[in-house]
PDB file of N, CA and C in Angstrom:
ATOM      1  N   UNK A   1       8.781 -73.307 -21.390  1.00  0.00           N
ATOM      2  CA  UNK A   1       8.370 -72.223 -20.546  1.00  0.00           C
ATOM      3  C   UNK A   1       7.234 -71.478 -21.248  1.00  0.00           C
ATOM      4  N   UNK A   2       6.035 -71.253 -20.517  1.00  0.00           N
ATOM      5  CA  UNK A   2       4.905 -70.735 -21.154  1.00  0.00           C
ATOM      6  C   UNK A   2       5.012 -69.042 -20.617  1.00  0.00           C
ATOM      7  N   UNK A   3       4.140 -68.230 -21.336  1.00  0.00           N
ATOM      8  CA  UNK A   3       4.437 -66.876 -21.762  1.00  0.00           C
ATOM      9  C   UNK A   3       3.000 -66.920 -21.421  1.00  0.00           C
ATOM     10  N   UNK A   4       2.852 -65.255 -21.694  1.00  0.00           N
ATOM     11  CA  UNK A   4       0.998 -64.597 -21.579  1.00  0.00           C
ATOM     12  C   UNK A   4       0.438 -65.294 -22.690  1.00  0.00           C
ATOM     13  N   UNK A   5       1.021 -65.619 -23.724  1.00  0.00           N
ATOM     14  CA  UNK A   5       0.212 -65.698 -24.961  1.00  0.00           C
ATOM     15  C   UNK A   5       0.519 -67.103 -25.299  1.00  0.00           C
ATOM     16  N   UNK A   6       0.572 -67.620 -24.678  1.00  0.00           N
ATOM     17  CA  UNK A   6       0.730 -69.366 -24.781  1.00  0.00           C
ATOM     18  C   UNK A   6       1.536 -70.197 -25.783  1.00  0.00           C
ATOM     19  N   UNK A   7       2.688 -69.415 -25.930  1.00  0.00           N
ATOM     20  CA  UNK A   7       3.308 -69.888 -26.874  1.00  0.00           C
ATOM     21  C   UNK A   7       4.450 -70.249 -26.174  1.00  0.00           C
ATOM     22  N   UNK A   8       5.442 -71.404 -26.629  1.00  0.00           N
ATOM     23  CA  UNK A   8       7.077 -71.840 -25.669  1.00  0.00           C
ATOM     24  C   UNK A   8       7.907 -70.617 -26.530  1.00  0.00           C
ATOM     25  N   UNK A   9       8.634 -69.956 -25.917  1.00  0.00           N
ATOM     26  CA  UNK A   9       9.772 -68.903 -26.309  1.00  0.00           C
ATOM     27  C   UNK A   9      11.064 -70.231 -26.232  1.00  0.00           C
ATOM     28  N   UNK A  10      12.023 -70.174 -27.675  1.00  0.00           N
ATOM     29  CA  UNK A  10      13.078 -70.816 -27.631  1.00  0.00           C
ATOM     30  C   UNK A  10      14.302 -70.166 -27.637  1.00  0.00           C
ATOM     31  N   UNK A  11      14.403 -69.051 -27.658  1.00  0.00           N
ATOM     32  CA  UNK A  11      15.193 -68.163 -27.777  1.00  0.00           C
ATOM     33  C   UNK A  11      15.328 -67.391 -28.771  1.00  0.00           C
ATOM     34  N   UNK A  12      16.415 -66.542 -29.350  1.00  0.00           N
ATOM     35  CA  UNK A  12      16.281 -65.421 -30.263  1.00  0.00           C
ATOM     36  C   UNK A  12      16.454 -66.501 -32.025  1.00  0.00           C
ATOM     37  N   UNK A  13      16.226 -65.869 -32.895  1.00  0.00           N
ATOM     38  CA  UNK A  13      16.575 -66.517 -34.185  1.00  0.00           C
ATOM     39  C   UNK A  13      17.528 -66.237 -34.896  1.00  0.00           C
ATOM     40  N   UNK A  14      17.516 -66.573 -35.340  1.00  0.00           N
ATOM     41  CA  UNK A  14      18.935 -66.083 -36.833  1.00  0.00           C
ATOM     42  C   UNK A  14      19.346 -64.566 -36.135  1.00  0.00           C
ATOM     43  N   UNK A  15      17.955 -63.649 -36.898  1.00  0.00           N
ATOM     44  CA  UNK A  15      18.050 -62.578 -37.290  1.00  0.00           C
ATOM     45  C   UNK A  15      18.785 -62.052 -35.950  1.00  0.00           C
ATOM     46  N   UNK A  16      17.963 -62.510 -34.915  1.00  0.00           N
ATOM     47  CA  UNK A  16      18.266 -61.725 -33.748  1.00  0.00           C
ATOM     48  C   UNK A  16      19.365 -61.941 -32.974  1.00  0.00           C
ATOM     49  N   UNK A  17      20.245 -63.117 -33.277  1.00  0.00           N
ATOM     50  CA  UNK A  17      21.407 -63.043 -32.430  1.00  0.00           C
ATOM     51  C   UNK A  17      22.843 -62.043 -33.743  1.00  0.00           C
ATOM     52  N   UNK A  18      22.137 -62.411 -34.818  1.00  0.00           N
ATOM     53  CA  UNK A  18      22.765 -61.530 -35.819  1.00  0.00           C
ATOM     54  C   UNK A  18      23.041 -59.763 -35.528  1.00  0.00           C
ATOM     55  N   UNK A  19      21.661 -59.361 -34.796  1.00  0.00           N
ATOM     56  CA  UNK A  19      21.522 -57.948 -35.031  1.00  0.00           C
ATOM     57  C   UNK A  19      22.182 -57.366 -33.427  1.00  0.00           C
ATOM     58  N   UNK A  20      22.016 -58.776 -32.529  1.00  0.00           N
ATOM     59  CA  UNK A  20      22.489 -58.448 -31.047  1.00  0.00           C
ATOM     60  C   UNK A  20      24.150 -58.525 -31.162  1.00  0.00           C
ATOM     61  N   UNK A  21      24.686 -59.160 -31.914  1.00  0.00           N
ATOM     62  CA  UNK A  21      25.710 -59.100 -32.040  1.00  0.00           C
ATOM     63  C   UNK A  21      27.012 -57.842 -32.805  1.00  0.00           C
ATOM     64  N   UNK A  22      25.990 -57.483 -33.661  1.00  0.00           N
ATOM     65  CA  UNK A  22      26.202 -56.322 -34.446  1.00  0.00           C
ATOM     66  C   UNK A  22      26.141 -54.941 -33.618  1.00  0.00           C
ATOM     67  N   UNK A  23      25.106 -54.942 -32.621  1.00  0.00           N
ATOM     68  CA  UNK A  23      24.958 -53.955 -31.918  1.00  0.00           C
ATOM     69  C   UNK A  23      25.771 -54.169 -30.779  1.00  0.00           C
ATOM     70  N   UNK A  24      26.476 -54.995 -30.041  1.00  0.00           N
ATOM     71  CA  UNK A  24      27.436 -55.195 -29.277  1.00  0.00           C
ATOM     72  C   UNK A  24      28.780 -54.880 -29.810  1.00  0.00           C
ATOM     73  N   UNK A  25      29.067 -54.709 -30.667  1.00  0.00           N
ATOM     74  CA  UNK A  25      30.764 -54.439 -31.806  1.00  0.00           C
ATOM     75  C   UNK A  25      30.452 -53.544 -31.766  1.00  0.00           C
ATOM     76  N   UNK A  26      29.053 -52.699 -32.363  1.00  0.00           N
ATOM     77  CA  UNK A  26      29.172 -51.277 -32.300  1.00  0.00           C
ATOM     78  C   UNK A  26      29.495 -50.820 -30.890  1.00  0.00           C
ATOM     79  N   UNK A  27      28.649 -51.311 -30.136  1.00  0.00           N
ATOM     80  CA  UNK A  27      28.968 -50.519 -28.664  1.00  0.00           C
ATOM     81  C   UNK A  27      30.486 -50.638 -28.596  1.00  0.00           C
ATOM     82  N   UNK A  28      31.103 -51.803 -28.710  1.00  0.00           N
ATOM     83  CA  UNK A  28      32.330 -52.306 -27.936  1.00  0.00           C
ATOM     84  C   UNK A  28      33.594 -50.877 -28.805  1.00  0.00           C
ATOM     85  N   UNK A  29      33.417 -50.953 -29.920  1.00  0.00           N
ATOM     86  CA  UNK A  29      33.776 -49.873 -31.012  1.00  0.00           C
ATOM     87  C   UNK A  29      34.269 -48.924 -30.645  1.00  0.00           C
ATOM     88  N   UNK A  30      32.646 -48.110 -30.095  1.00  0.00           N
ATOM     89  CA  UNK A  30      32.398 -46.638 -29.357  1.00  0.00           C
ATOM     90  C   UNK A  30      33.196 -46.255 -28.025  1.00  0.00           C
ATOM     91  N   UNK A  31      33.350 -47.958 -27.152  1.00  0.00           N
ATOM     92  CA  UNK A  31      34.159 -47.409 -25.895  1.00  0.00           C
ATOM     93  C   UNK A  31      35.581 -47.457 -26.291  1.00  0.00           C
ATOM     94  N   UNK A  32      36.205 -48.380 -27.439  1.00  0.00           N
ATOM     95  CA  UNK A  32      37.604 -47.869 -27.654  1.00  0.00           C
ATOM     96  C   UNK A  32      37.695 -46.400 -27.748  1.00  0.00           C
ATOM     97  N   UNK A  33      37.181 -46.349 -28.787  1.00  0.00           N
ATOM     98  CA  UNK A  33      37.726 -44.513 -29.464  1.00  0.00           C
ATOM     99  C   UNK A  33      37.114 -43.996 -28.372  1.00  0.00           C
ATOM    100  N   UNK A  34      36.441 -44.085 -27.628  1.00  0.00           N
ATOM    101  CA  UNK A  34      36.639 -42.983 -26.407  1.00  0.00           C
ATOM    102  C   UNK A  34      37.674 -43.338 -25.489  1.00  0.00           C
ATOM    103  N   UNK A  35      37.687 -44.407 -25.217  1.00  0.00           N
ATOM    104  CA  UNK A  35      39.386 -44.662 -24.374  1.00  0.00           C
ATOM    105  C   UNK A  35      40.407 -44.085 -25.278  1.00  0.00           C
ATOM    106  N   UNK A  36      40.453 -43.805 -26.322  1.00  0.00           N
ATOM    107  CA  UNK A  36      41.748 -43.554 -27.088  1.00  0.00           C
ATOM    108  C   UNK A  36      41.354 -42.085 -27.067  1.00  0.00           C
ATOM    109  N   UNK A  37      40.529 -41.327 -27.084  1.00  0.00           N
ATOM    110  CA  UNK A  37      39.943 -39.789 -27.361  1.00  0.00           C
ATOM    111  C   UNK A  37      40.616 -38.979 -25.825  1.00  0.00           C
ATOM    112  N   UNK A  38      39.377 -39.816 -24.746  1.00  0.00           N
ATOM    113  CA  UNK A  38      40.532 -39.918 -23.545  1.00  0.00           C
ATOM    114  C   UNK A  38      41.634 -39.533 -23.423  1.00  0.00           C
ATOM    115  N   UNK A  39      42.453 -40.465 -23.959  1.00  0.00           N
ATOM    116  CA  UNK A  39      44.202 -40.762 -23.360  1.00  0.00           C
ATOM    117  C   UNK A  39      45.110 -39.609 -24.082  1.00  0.00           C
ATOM    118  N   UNK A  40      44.283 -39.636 -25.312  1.00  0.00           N
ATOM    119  CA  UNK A  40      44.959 -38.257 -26.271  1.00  0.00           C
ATOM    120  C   UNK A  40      44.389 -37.093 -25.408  1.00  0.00           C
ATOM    121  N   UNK A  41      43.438 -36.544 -24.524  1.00  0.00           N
ATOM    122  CA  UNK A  41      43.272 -35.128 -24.330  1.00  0.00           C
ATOM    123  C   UNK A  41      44.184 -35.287 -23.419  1.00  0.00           C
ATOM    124  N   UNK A  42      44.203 -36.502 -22.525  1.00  0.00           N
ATOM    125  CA  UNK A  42      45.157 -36.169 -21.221  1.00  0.00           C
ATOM    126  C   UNK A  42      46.524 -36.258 -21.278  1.00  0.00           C
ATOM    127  N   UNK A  43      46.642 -36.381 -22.642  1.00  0.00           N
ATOM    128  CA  UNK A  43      48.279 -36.265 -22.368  1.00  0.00           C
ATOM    129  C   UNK A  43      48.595 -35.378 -23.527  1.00  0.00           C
ATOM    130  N   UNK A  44      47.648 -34.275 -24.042  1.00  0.00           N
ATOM    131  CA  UNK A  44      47.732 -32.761 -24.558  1.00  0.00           C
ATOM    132  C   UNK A  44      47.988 -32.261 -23.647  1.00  0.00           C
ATOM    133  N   UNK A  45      46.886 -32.041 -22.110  1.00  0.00           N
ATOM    134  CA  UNK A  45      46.687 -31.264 -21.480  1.00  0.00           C
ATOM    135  C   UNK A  45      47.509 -31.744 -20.377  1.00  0.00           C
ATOM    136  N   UNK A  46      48.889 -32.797 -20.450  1.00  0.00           N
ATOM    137  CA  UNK A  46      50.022 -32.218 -19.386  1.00  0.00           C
ATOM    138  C   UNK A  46      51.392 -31.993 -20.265  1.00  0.00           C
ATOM    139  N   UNK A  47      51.487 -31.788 -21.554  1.00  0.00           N
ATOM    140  CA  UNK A  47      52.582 -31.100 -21.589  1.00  0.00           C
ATOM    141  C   UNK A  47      53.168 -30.208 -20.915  1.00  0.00           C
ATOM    142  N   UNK A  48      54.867 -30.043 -20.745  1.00  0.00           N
ATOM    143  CA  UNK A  48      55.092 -29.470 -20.496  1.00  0.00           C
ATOM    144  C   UNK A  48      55.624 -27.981 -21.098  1.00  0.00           C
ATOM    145  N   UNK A  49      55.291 -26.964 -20.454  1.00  0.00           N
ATOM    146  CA  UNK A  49      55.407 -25.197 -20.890  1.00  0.00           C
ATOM    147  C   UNK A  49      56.742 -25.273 -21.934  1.00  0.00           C
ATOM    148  N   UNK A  50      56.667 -24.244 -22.373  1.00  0.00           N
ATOM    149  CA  UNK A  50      57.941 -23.862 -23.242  1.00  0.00           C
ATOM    150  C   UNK A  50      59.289 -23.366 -22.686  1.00  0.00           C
ATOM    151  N   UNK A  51      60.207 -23.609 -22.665  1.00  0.00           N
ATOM    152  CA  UNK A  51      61.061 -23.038 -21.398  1.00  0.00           C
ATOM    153  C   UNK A  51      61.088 -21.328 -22.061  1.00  0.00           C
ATOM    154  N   UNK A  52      61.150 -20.713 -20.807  1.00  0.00           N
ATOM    155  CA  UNK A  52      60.735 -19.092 -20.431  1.00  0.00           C
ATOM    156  C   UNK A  52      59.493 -18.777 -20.536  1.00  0.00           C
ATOM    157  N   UNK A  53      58.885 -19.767 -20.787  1.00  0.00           N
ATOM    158  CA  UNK A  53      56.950 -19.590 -20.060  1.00  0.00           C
ATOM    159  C   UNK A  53      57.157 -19.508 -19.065  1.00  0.00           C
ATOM    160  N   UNK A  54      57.740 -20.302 -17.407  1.00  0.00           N
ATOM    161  CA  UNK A  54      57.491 -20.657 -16.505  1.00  0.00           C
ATOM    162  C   UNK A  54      58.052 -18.941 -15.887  1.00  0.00           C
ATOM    163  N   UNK A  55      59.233 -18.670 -16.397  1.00  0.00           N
ATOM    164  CA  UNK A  55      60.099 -17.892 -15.756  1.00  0.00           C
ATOM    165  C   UNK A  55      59.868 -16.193 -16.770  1.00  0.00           C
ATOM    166  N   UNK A  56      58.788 -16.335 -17.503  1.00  0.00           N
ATOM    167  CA  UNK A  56      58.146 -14.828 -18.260  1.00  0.00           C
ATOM    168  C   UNK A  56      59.179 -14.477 -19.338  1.00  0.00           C
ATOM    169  N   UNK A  57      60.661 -15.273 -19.516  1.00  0.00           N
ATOM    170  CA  UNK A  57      61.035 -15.182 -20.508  1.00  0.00           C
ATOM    171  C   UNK A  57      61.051 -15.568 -21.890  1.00  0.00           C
ATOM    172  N   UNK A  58      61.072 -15.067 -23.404  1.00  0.00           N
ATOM    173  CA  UNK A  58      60.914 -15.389 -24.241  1.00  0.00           C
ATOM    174  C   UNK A  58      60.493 -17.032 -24.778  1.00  0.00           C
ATOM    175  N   UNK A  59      59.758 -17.233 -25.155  1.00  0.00           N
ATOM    176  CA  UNK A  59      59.497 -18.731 -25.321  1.00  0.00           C
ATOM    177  C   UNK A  59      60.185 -19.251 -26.599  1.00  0.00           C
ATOM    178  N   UNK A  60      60.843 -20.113 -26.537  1.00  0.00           N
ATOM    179  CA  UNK A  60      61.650 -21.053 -27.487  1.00  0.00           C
ATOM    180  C   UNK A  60      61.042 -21.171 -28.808  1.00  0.00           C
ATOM    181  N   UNK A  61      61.628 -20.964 -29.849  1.00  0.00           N
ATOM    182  CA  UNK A  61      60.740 -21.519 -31.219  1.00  0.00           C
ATOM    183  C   UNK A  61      61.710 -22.339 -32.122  1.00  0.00           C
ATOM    184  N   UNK A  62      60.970 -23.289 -33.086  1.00  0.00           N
ATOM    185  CA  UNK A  62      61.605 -24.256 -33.815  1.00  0.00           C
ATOM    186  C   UNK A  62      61.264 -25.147 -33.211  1.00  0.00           C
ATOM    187  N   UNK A  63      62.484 -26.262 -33.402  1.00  0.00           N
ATOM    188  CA  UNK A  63      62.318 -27.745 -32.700  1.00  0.00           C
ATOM    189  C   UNK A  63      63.022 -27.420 -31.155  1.00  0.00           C
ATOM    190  N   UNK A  64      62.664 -28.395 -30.807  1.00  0.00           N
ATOM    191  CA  UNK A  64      62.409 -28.577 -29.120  1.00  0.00           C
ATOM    192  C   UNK A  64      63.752 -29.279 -29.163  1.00  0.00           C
ATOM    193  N   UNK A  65      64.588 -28.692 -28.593  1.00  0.00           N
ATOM    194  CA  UNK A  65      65.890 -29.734 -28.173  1.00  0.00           C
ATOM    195  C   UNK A  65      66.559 -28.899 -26.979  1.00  0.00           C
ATOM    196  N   UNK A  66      68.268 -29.247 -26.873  1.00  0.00           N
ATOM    197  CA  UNK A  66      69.013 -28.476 -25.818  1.00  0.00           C
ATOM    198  C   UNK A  66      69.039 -26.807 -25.997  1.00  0.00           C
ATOM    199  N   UNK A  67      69.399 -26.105 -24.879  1.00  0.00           N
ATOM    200  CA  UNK A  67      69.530 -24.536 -25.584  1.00  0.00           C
ATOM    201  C   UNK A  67      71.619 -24.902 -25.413  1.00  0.00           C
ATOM    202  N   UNK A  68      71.681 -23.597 -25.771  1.00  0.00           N
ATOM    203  CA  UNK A  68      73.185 -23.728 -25.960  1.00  0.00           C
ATOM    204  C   UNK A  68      74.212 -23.803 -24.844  1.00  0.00           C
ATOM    205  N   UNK A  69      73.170 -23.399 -23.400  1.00  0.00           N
ATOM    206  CA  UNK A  69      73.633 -24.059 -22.294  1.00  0.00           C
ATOM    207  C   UNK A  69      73.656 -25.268 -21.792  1.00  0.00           C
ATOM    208  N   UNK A  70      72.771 -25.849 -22.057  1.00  0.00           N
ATOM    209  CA  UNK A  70      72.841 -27.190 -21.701  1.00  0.00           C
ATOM    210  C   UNK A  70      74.082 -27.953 -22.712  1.00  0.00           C
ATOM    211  N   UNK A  71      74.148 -27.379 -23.516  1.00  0.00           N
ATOM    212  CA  UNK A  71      75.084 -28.117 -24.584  1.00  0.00           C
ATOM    213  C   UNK A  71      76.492 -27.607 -24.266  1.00  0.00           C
ATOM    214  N   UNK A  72      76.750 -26.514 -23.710  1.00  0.00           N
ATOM    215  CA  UNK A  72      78.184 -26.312 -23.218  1.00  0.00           C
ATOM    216  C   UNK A  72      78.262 -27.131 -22.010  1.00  0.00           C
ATOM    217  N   UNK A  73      77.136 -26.964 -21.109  1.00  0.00           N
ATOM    218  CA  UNK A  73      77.833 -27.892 -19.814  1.00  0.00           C
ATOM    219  C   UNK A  73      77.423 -29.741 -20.014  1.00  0.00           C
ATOM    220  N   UNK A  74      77.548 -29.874 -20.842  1.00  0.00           N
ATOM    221  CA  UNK A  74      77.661 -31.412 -21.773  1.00  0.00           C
ATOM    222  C   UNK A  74      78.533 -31.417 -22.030  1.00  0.00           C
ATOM    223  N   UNK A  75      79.667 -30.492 -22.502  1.00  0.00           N
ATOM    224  CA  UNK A  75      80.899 -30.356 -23.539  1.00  0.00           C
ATOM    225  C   UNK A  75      81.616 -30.065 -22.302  1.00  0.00           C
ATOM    226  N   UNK A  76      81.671 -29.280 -20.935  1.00  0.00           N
ATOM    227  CA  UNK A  76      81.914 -29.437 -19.463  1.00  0.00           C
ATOM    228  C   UNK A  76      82.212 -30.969 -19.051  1.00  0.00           C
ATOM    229  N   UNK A  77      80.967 -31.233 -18.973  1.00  0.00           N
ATOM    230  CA  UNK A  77      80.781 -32.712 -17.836  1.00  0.00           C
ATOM    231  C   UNK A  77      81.294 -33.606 -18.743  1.00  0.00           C
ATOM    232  N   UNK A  78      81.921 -34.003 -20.046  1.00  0.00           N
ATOM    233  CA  UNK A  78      82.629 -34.790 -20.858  1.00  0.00           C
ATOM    234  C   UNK A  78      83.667 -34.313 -20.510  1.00  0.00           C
ATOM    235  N   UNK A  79      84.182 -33.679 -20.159  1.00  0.00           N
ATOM    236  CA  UNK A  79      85.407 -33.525 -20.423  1.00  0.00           C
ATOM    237  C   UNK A  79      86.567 -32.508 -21.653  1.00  0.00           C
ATOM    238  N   UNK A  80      85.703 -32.428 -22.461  1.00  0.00           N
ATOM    239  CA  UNK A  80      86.299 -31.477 -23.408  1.00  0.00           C
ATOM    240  C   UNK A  80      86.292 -30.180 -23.915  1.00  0.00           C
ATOM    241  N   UNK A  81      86.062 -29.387 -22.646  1.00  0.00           N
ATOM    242  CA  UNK A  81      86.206 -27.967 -22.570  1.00  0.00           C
ATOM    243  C   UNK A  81      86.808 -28.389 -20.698  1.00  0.00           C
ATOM    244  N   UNK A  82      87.846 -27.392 -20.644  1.00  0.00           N
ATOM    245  CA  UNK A  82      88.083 -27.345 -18.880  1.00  0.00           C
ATOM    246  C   UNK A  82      87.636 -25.685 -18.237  1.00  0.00           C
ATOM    247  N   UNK A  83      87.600 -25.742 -16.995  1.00  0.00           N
ATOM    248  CA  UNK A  83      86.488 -24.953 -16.316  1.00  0.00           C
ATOM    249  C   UNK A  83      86.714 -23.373 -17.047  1.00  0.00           C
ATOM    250  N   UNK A  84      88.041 -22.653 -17.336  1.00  0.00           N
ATOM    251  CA  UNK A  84      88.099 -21.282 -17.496  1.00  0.00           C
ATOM    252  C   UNK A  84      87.691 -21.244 -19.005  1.00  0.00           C
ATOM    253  N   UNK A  85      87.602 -22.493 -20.258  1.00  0.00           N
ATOM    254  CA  UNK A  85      86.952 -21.891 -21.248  1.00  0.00           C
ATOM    255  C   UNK A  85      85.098 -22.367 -21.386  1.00  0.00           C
ATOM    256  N   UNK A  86      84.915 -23.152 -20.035  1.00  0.00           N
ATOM    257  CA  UNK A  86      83.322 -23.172 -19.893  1.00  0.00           C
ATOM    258  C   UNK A  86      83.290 -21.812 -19.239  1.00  0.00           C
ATOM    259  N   UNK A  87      83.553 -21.043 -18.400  1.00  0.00           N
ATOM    260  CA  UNK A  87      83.197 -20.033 -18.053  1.00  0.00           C
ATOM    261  C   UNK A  87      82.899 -19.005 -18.994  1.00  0.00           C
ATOM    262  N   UNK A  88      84.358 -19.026 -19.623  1.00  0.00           N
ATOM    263  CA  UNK A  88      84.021 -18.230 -20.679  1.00  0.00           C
ATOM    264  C   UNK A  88      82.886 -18.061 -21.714  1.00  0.00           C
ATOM    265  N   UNK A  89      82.730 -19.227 -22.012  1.00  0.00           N
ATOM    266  CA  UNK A  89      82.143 -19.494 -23.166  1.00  0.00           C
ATOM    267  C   UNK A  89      80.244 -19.166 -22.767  1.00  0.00           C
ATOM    268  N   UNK A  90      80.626 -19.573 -21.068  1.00  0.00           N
ATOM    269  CA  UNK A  90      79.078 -19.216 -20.532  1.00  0.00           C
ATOM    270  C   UNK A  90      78.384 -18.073 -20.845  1.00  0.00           C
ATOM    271  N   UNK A  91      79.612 -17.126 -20.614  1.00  0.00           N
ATOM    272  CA  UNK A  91      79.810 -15.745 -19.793  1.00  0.00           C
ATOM    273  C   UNK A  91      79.244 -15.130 -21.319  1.00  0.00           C
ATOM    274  N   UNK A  92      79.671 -15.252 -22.648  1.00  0.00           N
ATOM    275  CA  UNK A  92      79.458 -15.083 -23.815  1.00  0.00           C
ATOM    276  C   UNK A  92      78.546 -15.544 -24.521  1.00  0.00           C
ATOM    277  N   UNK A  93      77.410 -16.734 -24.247  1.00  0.00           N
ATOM    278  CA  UNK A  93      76.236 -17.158 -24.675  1.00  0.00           C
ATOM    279  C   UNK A  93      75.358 -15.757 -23.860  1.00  0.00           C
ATOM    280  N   UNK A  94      75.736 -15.823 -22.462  1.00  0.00           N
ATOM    281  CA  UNK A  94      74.781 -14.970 -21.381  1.00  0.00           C
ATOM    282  C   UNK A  94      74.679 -13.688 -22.131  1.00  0.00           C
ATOM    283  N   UNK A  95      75.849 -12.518 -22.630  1.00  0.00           N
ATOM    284  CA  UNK A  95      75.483 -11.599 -22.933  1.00  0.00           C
ATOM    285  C   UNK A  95      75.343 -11.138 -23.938  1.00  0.00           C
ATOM    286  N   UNK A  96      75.272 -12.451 -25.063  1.00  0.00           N
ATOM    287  CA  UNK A  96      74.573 -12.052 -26.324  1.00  0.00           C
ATOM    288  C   UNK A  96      73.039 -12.453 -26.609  1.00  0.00           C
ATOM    289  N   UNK A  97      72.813 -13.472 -24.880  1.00  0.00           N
ATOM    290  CA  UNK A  97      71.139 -13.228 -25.276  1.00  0.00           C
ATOM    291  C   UNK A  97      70.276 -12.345 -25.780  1.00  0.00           C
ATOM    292  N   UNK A  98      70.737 -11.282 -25.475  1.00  0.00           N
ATOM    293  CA  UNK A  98      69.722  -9.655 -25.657  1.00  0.00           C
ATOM    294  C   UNK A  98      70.356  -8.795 -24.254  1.00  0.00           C
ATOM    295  N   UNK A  99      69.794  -7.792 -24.761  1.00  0.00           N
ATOM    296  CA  UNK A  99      69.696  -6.481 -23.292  1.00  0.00           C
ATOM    297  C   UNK A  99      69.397  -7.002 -21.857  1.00  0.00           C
ATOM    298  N   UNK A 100      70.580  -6.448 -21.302  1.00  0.00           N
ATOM    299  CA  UNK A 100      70.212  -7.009 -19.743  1.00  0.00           C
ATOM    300  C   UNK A 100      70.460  -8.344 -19.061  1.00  0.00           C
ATOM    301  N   UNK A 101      70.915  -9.481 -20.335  1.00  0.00           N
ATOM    302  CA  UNK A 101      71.273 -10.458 -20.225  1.00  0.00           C
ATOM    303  C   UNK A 101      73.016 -10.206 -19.663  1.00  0.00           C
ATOM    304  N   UNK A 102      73.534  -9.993 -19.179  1.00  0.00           N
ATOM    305  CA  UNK A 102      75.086  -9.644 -19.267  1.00  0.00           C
ATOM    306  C   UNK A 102      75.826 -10.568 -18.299  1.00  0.00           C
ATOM    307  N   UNK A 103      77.059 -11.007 -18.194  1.00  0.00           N
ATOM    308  CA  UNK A 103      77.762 -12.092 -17.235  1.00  0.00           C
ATOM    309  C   UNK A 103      77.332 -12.398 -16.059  1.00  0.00           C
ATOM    310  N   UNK A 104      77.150 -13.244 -15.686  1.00  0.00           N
ATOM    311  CA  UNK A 104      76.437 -14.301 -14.542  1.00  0.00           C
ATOM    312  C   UNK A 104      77.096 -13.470 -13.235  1.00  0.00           C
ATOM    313  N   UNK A 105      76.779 -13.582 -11.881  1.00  0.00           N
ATOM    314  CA  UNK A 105      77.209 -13.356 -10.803  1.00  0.00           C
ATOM    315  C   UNK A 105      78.693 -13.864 -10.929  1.00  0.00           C
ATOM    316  N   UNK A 106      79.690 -13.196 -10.417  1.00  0.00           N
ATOM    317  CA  UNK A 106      80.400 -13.767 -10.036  1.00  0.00           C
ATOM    318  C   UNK A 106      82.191 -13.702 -11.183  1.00  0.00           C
ATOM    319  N   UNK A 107      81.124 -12.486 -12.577  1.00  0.00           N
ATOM    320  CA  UNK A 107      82.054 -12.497 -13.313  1.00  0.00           C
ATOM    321  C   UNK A 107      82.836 -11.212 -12.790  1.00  0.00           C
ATOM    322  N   UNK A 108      83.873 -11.406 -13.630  1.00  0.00           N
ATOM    323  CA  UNK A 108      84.997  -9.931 -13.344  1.00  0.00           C
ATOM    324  C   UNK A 108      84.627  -8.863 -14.270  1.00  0.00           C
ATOM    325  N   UNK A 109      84.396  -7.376 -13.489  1.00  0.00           N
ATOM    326  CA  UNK A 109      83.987  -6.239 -13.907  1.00  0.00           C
ATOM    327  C   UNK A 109      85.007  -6.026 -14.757  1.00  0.00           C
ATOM    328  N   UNK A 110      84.623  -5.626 -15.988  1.00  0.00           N
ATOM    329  CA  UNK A 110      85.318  -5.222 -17.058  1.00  0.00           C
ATOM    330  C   UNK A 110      86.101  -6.299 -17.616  1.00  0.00           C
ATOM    331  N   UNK A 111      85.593  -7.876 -17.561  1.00  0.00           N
ATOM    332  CA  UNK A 111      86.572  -8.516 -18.502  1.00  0.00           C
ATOM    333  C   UNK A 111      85.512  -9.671 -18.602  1.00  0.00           C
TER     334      UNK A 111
END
């Protein structure tokens, strides 16, 4: 195949499939870590809130696990507490949260 300058072009040489190749890894490189840069912001930015963010109450600190309700009505739904000492025991997490926290609907005035 003849060119402007009358010479046959055979294709690239050494150097140049060397340097095309080098510059293709780099590219190929650059789009991982942005797929990975990616996948890390978007799954920062859907964690979920702290429980009592949603609801304006105090936000949880330490490690992230059950609060002490979920862990009584576990000790409920097993079987090894029966309903009047889960109540109880509810009724007594509830009003040592803090001020204003005091027995759930439904408890008995003065006991």
């Amino acid at each position: 195949m003849r060119h402007w300058h009358g010479y046959v072009h055979h294709g690239l040489s050494g150097w140049g499939i060397g340097l095309m190749v080098l510059v293709m890894l780099l590219v190929l490189a650059l789009l991982v870590l942005a797929a990975v840069a990616l996948s890390r912001y978007v799954s920062r930015s859907h964690r979920p809130l702290p429980q009592g963010a949603a609801t304006g109450g105090p936000p949880r600190t330490g490690m992230a696990g059950p609060t002490p309700e979920q862990l009584l009505a576990e000790r409920f739904a097993r079987g090894e507490i029966d309903a009047d000492e889960y109540r109880l025991r509810l009724d007594t997490l509830r009003s040592a949260n803090g001020p204003g926290s005091g027995p759930g609907p439904g408890a008995a005035p003065g006991g």
